[in-house]
Protein backbone atom coordinates (compact mmCIF):
# COMPACT_ATOMS: atom_id res chain seq x y z
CA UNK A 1 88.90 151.54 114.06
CA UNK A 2 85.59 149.98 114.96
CA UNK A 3 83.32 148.36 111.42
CA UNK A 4 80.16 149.16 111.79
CA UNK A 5 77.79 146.32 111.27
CA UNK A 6 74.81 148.01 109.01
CA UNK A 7 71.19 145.89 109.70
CA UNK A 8 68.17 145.69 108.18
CA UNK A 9 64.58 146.15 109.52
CA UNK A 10 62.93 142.80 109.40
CA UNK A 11 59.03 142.42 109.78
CA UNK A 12 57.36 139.18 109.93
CA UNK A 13 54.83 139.99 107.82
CA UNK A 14 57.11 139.51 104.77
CA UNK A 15 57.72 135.91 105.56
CA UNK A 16 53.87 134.76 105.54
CA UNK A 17 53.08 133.82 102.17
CA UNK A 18 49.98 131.64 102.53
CA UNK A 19 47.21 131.89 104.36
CA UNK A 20 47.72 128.04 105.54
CA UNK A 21 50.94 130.07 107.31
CA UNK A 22 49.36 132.73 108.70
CA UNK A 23 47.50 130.41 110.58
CA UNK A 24 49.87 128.40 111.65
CA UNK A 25 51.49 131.34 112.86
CA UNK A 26 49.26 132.22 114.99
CA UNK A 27 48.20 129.02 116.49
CA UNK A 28 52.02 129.53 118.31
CA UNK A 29 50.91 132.78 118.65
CA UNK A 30 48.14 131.72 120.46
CA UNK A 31 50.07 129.12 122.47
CA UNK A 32 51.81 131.81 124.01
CA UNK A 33 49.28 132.79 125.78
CA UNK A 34 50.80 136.19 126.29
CA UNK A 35 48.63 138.95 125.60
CA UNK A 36 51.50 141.43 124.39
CA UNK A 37 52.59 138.32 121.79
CA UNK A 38 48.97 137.83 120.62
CA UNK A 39 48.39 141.42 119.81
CA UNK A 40 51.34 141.99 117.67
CA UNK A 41 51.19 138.50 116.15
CA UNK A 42 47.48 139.67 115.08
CA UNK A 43 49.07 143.02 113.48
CA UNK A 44 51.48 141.02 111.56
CA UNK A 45 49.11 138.65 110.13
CA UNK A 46 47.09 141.64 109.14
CA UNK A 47 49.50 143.44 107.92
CA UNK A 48 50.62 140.69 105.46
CA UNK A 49 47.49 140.58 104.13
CA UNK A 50 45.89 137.48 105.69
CA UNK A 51 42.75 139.55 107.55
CA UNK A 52 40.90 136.08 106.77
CA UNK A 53 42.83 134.20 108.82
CA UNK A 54 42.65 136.53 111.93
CA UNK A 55 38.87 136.29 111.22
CA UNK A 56 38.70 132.20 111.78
């Protein structure tokens, strides 16, 4: 018989706490230079509540 391994979701967003880390986050974002990366690292930071930070 197999175990089945049960997973979480895990979202990003709930490990940005500060806004010093949202923008720190997305300065590797942004390092990326990937467009697809830099979108959804925008939506995270958002999402955690750091709007400011996607603003500067």
């Amino acid at each position: 018989m197999k175990k089945i391994l049960k997973t979480r979701k895990s979202d990003a967003a709930n490990y940005l706490r500060s806004e010093e880390a949202a923008q720190t986050y997305l300065e590797d974002i942004f390092s990326s230079k990937d467009p697809a990366l830099i979108a959804h690292g925008l939506a995270v930071v958002v999402r955690a509540g750091f709007a400011g930070a996607v603003s500067r």
